[in-house]
Protein backbone atom coordinates (compact mmCIF):
# COMPACT_ATOMS: atom_id res chain seq x y z
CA UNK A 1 5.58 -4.40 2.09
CA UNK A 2 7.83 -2.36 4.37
CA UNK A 3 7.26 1.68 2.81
CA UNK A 4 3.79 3.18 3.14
CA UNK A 5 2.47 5.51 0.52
CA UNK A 6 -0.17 7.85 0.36
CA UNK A 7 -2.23 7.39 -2.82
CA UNK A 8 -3.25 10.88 -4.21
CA UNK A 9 -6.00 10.97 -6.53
CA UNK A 10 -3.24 11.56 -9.60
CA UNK A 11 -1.67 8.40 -8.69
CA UNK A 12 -4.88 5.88 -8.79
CA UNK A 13 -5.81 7.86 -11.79
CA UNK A 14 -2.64 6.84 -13.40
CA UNK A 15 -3.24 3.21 -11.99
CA UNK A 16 -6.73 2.96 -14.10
CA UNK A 17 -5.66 5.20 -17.01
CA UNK A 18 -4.30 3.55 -20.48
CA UNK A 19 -3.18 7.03 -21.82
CA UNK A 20 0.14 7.03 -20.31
CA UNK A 21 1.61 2.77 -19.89
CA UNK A 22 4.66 4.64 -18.17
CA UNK A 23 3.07 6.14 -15.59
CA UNK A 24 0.43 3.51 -15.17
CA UNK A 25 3.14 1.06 -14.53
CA UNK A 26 4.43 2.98 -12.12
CA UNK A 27 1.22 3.65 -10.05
CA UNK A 28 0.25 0.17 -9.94
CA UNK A 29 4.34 -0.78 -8.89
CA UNK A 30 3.96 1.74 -6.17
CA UNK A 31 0.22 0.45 -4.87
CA UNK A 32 1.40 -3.12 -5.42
CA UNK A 33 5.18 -2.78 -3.65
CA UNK A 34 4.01 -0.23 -0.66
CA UNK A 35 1.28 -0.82 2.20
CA UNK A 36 -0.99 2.34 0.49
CA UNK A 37 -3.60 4.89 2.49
CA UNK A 38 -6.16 6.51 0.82
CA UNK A 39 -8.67 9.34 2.13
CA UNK A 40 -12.08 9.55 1.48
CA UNK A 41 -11.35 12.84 -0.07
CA UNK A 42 -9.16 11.10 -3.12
CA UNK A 43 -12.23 8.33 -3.31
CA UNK A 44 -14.49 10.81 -4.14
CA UNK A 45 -12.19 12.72 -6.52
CA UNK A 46 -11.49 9.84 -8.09
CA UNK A 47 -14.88 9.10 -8.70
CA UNK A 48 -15.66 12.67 -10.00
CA UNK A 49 -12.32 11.64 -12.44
CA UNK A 50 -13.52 8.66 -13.94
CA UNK A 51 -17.22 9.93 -14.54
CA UNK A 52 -16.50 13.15 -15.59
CA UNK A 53 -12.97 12.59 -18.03
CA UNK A 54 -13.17 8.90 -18.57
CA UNK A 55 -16.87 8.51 -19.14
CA UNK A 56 -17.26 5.23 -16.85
CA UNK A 57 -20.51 4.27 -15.62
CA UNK A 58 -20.96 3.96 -12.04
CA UNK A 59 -21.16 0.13 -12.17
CA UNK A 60 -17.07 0.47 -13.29
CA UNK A 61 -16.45 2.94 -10.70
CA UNK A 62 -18.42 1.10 -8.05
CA UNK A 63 -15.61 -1.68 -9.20
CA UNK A 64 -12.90 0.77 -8.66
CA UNK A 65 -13.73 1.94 -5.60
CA UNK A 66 -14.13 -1.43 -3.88
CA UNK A 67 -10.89 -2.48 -4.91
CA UNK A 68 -8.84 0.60 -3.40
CA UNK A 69 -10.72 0.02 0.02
CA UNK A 70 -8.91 -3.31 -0.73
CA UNK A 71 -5.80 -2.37 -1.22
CA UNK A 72 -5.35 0.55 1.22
CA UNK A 73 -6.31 1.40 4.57
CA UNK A 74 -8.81 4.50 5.01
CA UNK A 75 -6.57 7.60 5.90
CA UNK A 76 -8.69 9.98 8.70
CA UNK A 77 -9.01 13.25 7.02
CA UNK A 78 -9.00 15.72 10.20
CA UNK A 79 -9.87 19.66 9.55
């Protein structure tokens, strides 16, 4: 992995969403291909995401989570 990406929330949405193959393809090609950052603030959006539009249960989401503090480093949010 020599780029590094930001992950936005739309992008891990994308990753875990089966409504659009394309462009979950291409999320989980850019996560897998790119050392990846991700902010506490795009955590808990995409938390907010999958409860509120997808209908997981936290259990799923607890799944989610753990594996994006896997595969990307914590990015300091500073206000």
């Amino acid at each position: 992995m020599s780029a590094k990406a930001f992950l936005d929330t739309n992008i891990v949405i994308y990753g875990y969403s089966q409504d659009e193959p394309d462009k979950q393809q291409q999320a989980r090609e850019c996560t897998q291909t790119h050392e990846s950052w991700i902010s506490t603030q795009v955590l808990n959006e995409t938390v907010n995401t999958l409860k509120r539009k997808f209908s997981l249960e936290y259990r799923q989401i607890g799944a989610v989570v753990d594996e994006l503090s896997q595969q990307g480093q914590p990015a300091d949010v500073i206000i």
